[in-house]
C-alpha atoms as a PDB file:
ATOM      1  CA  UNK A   1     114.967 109.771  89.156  1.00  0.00           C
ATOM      2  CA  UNK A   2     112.882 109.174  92.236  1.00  0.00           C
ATOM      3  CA  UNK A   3     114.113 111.050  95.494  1.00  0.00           C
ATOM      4  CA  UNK A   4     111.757 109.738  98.038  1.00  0.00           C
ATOM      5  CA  UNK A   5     109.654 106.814  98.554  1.00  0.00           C
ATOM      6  CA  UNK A   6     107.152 106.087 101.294  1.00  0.00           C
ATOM      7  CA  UNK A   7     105.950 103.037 102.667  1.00  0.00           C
ATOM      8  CA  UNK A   8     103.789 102.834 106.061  1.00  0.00           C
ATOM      9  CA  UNK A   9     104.346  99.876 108.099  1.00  0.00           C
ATOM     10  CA  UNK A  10     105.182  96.914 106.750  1.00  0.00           C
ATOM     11  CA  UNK A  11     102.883  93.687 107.431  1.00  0.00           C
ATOM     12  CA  UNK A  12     104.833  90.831 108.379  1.00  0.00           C
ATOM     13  CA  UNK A  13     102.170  88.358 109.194  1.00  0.00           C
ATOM     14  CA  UNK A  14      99.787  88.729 105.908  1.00  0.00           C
ATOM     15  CA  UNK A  15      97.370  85.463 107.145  1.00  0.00           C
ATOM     16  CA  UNK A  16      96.405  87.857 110.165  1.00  0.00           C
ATOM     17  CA  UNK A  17      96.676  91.143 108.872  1.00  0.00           C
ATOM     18  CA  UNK A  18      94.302  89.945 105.583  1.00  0.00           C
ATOM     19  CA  UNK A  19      91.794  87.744 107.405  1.00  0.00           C
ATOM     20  CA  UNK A  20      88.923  89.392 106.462  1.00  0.00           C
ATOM     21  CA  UNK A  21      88.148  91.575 109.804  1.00  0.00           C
ATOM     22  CA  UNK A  22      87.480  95.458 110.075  1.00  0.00           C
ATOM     23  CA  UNK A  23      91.270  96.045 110.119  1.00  0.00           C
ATOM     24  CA  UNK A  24      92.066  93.873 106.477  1.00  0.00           C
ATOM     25  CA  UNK A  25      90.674  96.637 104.422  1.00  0.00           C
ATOM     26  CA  UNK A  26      92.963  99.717 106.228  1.00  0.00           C
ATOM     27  CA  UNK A  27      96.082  96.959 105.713  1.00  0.00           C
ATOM     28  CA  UNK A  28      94.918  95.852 101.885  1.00  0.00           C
ATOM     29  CA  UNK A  29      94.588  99.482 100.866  1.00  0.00           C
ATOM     30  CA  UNK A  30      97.777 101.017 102.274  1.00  0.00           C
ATOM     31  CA  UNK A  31     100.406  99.024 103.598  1.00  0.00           C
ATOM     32  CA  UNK A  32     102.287  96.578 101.751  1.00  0.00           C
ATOM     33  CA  UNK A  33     104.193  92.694 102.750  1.00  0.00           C
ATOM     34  CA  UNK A  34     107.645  92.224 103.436  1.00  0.00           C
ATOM     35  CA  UNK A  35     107.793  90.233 100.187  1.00  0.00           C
ATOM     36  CA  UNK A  36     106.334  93.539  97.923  1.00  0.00           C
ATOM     37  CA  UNK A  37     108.576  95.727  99.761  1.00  0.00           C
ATOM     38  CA  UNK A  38     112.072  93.463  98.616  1.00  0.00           C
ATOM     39  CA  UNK A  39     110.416  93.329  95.055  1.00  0.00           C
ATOM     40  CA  UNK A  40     109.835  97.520  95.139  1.00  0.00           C
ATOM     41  CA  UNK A  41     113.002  98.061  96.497  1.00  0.00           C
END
């Protein structure tokens, strides 16, 4: 059974968020797309 799950905020716009600036590694490593989050869930 899992009782709790965690996500941070969800990235809507993965071209931006994953564009290869100082910010794609923080958004790679621990947030997730809307797609992922509908498969997960």
């Amino acid at each position: 059974m899992v009782s709790h799950l965690f996500f941070h905020s969800l990235v809507a716009d993965p071209k931006r968020a994953f564009d290869g600036d100082d910010e794609a590694k923080g958004y790679l490593d621990y947030m997730v797309t809307i797609d992922e989050f509908k498969k997960i869930i």
